[in-house]
Protein backbone atom coordinates (compact mmCIF):
# COMPACT_ATOMS: atom_id res chain seq x y z
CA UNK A 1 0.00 0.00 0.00
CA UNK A 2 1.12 3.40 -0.89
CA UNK A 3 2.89 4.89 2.37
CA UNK A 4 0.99 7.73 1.82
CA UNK A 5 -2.40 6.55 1.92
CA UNK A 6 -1.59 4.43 4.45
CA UNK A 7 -0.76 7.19 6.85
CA UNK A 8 -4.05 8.94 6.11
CA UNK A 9 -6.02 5.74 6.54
CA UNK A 10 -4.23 5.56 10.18
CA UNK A 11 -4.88 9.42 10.83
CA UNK A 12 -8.37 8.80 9.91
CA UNK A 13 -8.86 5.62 12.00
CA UNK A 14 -7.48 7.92 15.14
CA UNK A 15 -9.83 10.68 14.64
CA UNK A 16 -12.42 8.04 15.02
CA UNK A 17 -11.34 6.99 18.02
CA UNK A 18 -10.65 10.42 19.14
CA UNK A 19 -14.50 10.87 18.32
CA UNK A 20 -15.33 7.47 20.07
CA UNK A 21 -14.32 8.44 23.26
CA UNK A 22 -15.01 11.92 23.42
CA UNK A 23 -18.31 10.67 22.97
CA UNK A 24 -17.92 7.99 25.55
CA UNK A 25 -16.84 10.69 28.06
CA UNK A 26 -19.98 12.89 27.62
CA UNK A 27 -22.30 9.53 27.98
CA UNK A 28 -20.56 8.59 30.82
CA UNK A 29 -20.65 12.35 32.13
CA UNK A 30 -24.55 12.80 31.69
CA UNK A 31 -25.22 9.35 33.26
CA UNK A 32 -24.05 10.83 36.69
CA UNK A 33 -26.29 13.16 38.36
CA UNK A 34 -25.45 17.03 38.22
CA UNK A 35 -24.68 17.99 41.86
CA UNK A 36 -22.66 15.89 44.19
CA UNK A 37 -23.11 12.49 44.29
CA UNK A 38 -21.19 9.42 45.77
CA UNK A 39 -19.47 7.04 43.25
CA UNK A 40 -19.41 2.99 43.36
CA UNK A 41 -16.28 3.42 45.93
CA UNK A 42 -18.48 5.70 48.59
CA UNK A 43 -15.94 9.15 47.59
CA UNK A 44 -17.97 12.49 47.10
CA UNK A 45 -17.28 13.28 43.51
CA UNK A 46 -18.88 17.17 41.93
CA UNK A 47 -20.26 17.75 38.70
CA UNK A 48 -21.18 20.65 38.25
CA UNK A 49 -23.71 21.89 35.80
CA UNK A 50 -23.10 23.72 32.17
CA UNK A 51 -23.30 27.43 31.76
CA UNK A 52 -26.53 28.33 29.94
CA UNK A 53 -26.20 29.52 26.40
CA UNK A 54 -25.38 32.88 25.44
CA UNK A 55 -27.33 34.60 22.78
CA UNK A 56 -26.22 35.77 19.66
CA UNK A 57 -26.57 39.12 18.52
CA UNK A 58 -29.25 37.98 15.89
CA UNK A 59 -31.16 36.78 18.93
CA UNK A 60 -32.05 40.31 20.06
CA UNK A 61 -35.01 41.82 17.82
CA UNK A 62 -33.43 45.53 19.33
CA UNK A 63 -37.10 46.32 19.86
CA UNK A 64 -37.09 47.53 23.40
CA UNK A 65 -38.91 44.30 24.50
CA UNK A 66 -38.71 43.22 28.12
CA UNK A 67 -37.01 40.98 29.32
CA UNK A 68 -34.06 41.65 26.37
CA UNK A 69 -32.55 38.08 25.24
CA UNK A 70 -29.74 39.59 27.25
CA UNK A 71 -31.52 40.39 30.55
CA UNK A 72 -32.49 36.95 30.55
CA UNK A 73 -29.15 36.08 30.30
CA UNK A 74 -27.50 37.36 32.83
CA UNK A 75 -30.18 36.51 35.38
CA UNK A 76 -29.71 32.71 34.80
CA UNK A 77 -25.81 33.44 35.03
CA UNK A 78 -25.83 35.05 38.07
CA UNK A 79 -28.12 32.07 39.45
CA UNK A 80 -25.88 29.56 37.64
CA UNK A 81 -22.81 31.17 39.18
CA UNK A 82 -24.96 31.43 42.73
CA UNK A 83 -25.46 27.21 42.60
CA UNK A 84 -22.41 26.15 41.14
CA UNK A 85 -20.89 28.53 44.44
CA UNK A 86 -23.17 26.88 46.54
CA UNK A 87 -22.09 23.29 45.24
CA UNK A 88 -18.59 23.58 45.91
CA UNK A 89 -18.27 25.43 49.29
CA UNK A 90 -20.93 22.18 50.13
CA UNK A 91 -18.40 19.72 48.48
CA UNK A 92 -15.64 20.92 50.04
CA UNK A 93 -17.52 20.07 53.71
CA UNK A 94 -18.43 17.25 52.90
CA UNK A 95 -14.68 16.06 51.50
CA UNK A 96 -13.14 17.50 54.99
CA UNK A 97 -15.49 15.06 56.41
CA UNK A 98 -15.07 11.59 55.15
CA UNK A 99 -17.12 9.58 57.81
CA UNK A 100 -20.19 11.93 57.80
CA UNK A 101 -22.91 11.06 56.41
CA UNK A 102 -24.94 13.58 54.06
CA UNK A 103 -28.11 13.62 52.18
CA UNK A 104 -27.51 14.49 48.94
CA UNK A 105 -30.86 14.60 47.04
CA UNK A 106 -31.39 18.65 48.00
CA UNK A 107 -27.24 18.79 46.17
CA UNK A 108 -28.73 16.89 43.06
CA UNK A 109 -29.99 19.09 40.24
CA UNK A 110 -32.28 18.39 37.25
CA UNK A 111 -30.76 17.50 33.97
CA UNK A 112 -31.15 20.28 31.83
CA UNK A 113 -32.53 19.71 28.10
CA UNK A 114 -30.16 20.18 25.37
CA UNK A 115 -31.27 23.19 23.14
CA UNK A 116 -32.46 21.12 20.38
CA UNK A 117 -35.08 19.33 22.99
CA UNK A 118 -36.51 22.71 24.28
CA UNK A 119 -40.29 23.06 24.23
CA UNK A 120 -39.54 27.24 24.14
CA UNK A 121 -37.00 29.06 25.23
CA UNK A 122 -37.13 32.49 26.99
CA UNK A 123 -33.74 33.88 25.02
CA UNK A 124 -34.04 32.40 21.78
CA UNK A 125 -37.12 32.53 19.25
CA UNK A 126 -37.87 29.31 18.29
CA UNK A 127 -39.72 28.77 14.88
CA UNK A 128 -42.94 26.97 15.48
CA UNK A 129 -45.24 25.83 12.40
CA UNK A 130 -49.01 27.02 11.47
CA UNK A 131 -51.48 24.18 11.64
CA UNK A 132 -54.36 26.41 11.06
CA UNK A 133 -55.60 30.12 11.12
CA UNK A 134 -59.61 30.70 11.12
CA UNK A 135 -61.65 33.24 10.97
CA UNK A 136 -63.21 33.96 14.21
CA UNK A 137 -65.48 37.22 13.52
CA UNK A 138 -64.65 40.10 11.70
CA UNK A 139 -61.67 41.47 13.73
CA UNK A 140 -60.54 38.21 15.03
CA UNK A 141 -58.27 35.50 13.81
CA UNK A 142 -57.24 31.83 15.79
CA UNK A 143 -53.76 30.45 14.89
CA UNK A 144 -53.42 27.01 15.95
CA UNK A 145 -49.65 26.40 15.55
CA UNK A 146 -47.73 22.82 16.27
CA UNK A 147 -45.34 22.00 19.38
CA UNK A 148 -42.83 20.03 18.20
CA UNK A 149 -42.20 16.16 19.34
CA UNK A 150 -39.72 15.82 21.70
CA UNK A 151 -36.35 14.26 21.07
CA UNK A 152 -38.31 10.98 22.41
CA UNK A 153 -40.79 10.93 19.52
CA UNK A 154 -43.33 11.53 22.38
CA UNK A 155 -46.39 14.73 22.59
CA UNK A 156 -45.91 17.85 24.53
CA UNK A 157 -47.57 20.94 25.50
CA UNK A 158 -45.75 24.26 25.33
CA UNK A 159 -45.78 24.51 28.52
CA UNK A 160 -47.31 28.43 29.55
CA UNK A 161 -49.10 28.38 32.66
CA UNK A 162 -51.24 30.84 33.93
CA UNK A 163 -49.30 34.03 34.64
CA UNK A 164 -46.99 33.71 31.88
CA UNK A 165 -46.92 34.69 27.83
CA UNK A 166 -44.64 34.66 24.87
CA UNK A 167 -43.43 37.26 22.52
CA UNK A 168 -43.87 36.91 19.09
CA UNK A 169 -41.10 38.48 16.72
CA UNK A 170 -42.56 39.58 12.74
CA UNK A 171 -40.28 40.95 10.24
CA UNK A 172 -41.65 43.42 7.63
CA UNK A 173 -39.11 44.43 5.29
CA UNK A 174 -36.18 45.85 7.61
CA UNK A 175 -38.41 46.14 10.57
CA UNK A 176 -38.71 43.76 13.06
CA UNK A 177 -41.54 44.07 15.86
CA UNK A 178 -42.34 42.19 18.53
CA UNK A 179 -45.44 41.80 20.61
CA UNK A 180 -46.67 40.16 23.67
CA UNK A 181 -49.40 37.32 23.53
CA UNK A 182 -51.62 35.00 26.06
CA UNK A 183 -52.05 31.25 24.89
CA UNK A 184 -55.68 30.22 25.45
CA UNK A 185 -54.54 26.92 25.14
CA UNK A 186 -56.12 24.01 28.02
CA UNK A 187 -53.15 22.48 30.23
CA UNK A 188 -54.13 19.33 29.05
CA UNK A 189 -53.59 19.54 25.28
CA UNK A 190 -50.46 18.63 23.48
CA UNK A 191 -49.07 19.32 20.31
CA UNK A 192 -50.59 22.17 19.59
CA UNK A 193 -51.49 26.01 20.75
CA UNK A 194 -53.73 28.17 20.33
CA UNK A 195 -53.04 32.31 20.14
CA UNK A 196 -56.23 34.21 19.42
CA UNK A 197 -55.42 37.88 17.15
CA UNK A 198 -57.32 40.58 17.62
CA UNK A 199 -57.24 42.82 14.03
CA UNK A 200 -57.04 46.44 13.61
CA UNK A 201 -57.08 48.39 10.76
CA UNK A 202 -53.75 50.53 9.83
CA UNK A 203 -51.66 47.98 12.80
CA UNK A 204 -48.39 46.83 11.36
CA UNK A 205 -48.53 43.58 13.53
CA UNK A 206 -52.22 43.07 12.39
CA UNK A 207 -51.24 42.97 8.68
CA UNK A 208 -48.30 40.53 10.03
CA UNK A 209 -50.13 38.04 11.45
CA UNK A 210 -53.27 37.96 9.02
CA UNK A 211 -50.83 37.08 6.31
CA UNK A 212 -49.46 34.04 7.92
CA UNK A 213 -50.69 30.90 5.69
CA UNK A 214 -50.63 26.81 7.07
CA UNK A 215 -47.28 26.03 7.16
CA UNK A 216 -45.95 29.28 7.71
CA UNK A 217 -43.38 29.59 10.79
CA UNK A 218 -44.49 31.75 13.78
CA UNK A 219 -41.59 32.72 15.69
CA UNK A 220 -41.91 32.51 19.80
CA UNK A 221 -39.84 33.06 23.16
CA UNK A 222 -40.73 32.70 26.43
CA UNK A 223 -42.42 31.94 29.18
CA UNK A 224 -42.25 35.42 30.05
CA UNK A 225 -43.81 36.36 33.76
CA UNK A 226 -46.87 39.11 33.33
CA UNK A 227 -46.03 39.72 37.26
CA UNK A 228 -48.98 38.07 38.63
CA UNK A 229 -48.81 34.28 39.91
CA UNK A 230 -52.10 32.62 41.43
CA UNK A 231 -51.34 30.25 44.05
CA UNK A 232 -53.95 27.76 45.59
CA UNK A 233 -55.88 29.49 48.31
CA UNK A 234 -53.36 32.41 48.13
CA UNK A 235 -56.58 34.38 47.87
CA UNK A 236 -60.57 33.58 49.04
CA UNK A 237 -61.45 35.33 45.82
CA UNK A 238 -60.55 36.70 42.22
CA UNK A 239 -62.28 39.50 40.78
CA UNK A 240 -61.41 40.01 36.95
CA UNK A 241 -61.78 43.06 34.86
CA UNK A 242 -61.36 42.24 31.10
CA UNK A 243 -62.06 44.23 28.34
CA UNK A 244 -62.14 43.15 24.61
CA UNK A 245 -59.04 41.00 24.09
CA UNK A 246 -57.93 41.47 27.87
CA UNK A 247 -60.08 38.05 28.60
CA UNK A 248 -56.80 36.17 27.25
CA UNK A 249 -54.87 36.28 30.71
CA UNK A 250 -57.62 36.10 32.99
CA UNK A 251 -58.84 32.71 30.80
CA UNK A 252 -55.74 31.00 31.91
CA UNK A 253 -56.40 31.51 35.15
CA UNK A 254 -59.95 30.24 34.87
CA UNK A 255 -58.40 26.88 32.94
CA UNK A 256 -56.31 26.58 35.26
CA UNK A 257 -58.90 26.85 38.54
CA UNK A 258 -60.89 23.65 36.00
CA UNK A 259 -58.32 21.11 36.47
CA UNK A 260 -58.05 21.51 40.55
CA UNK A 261 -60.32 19.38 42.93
CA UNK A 262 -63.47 21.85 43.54
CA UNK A 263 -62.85 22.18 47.11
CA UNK A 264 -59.19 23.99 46.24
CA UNK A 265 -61.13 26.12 43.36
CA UNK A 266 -60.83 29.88 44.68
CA UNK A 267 -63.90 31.59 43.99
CA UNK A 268 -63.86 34.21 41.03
CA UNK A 269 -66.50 36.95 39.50
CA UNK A 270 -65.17 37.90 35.40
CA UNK A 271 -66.34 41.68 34.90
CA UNK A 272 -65.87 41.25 30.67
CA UNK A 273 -66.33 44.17 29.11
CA UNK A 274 -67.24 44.23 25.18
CA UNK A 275 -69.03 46.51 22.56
CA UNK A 276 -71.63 43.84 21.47
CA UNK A 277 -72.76 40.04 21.74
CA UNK A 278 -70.71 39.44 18.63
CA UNK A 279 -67.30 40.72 20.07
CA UNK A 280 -67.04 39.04 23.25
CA UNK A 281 -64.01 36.22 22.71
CA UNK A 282 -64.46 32.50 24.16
CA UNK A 283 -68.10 32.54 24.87
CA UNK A 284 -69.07 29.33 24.60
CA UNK A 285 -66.01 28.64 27.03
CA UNK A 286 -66.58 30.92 29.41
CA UNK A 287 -70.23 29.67 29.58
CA UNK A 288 -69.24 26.36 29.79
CA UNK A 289 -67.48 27.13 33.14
CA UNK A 290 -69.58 29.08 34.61
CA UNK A 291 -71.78 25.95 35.00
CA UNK A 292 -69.34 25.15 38.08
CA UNK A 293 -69.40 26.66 41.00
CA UNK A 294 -66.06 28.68 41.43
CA UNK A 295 -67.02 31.14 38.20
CA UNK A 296 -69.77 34.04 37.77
CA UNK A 297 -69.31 36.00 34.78
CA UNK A 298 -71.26 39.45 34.02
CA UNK A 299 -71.09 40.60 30.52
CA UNK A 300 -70.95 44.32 29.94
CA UNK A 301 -72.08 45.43 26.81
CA UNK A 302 -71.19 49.32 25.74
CA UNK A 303 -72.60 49.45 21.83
CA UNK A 304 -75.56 47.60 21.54
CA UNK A 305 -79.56 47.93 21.33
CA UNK A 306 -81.00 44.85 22.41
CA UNK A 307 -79.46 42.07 24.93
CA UNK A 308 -81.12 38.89 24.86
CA UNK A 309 -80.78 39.16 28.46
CA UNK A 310 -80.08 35.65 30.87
CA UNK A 311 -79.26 37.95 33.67
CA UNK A 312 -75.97 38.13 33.00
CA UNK A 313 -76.08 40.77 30.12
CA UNK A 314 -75.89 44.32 30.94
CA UNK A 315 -75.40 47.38 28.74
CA UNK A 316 -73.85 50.97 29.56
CA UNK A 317 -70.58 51.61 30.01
CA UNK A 318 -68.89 50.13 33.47
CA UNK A 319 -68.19 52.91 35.13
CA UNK A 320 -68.05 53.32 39.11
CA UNK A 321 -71.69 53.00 40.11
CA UNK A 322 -72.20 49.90 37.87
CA UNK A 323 -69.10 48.48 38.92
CA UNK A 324 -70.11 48.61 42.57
CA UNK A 325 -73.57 47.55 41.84
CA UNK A 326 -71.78 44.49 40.16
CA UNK A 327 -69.31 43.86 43.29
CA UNK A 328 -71.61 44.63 45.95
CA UNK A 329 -72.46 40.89 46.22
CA UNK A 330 -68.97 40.07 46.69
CA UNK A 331 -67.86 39.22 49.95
CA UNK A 332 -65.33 41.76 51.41
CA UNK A 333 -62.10 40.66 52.21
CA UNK A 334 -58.61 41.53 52.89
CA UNK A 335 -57.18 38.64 50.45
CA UNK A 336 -59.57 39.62 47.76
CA UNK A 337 -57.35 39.70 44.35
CA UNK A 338 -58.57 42.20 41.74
CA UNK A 339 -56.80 41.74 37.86
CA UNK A 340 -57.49 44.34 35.25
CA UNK A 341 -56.74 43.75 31.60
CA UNK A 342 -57.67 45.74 28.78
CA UNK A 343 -56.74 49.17 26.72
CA UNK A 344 -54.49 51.12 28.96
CA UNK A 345 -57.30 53.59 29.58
CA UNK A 346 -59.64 51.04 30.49
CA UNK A 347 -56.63 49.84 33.02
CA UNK A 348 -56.11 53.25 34.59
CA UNK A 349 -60.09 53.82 34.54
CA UNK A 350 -60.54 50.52 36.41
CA UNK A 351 -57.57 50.66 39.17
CA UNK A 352 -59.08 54.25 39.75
CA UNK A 353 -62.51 52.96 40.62
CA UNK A 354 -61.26 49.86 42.91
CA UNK A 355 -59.43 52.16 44.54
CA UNK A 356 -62.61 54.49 45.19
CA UNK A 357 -64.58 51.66 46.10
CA UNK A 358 -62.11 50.90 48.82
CA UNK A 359 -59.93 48.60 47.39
CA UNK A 360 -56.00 49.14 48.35
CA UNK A 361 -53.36 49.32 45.53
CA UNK A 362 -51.67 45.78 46.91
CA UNK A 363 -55.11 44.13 46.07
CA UNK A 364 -54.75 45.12 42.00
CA UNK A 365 -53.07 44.20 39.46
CA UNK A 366 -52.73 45.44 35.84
CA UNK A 367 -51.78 43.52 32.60
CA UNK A 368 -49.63 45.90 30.59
């Protein structure tokens, strides 16, 4: 054989090898627990975990949006730098003492998933494809788009619980924008979300989203915290002002009270404000759940002429007398929880009137 070849064919046969156990080392590596953990001889041994990722540059849409890619960033490097810290000054006790011994499960930590397994990600936008976009009513749209299988083969749900949304970035021509947007999805679905639009006319975003076709790529980050968090029996009631597509937040929160045993359900009373019958979003829903005991919904109609009225349907504009007509029959209490979502006037407008009522200022909170 020509020397020559020969050589290669031995250069190539070590790079395999090379490659073999590289690979051999990282299985080996993620078979032991992150955290400190005894090995098969009884010795403390460390691992500590990876760094998360840094973004790129292309990650941040330099829209202003909060959290930045980069915020995000540093927060989970300061609290990666805080535990790995934490790990070794714990390590280094339990080395100095050989013959103790130490719990470890509260040193163990949970795998994290490689990049390519991630459901979302709250500094990267992750491309996720249209199943479907309908035609709700005349200004509204529903995209249904597709969470992808995990590295398992095996369903998913994307995972946003109540208190938490996404940001969706849209490029037009050298402008990128990004906005902020509640999944209406139920915590028990997989493989898919749901996002419902709300259109206006002469709305850059608008004309974004209605152009999106089935098999189009919608692209995502997040969880991102809205600043409220519902806790069982944190509160003895909810009170919820929505108005128009405001309902989206406050629907998670009523999916989420639907899948708790009824005696943990906290009580709440959905104020949803709309122009007419037609415009009011998740109807049949809402409906639906107020046949259970933990949900009363009024519906406050501001442009119409006739209200096929239950009981439920009123019509004016909710200003301070209605709204105290309407909350009157709610039990006063200091853990009372009062949520406002809508147009920022209608936020301001509402926060203004709890507060004359004689609600305090730690008792609301406002969706921006």
């Amino acid at each position: 054989m020509n020397p020559v070849i020969q050589k290669y064919l031995e250069e190539v046969e070590l790079l395999k090898s090379s490659i073999a156990l590289k690979k051999a080392s990282q299985t080996k590596r993620r078979d032991h627990p992150i955290g400190i953990y005894y090995d098969e001889d009884g010795k403390p041994q460390l691992q500590l975990p990876s760094p998360p990722d840094e973004p790129t540059p292309t990650d941040c849409c330099s829209n202003g949006c909060t959290p930045c890619v980069f915020d995000v960033y540093r927060e989970e490097l300061q609290a990666h730098n805080e535990q790995v810290d934490m790990l070794r000054k714990e390590y280094t006790k339990i080395c100095k003492n050989d013959n103790s011994i130490v719990d470890l499960e509260s040193l163990r930590l949970p795998l994290r998933n490689s990049a390519a397994d991630k459901v979302t990600s709250r500094k990267q936008y992750i491309g996720y494809k249209v199943l479907e976009k309908s035609q709700i009513s005349h200004d509204t749209i529903l995209i249904v788009g597709k969470v992808p299988l995990s590295s398992s083969r095996e369903q998913r749900s994307l995972g946003i619980e109540d208190g938490e949304h996404v940001l969706i970035r849209m490029k037009l021509g050298n402008e990128t924008i990004t906005k902020a947007f509640t999944p209406i999805t139920h915590p028990s679905v997989l493989g898919e979300f749901h996002l419902m639009v709300k259109l206006y006319n002469d709305h850059k975003p608008s004309e974004y989203l209605k152009s999106l076709r089935v098999n189009d790529l919608i692209y995502m980050r997040g969880p991102i915290m809205s600043g409220f968090k519902h806790t069982n029996n944190s509160n003895e009631q909810i009170v919820m002002l929505a108005a128009g597509s405001g309902i989206t937040p406050m629907y998670q929160i009523i999916l989420k009270q639907s899948t708790i045993p009824t005696t943990e359900r906290t009580a709440i009373h959905l104020v949803y404000v709309n122009r007419t019958e037609h415009d009011i979003w998740l109807k049949s829903e809402l409906d639906k759940q107020n046949e259970e005991d933990y949900l009363t919904t009024d519906y406050v109609l501001t442009r119409t002429e006739h209200i096929n009225n239950d009981g439920r349907y009123i019509r004016g504009k909710l200003n301070r007398e209605l709204l105290y007509t309407l909350l009157d029959r709610i039990k006063r209490c200091d853990k009372c929880q009062i949520l406002i979502c809508g147009p920022r006037s209608f936020n301001a407008d509402m926060k203004s009137h709890m507060e004359n009522i004689g609600y305090g200022e730690g008792n609301i909170f406002c969706y921006e």
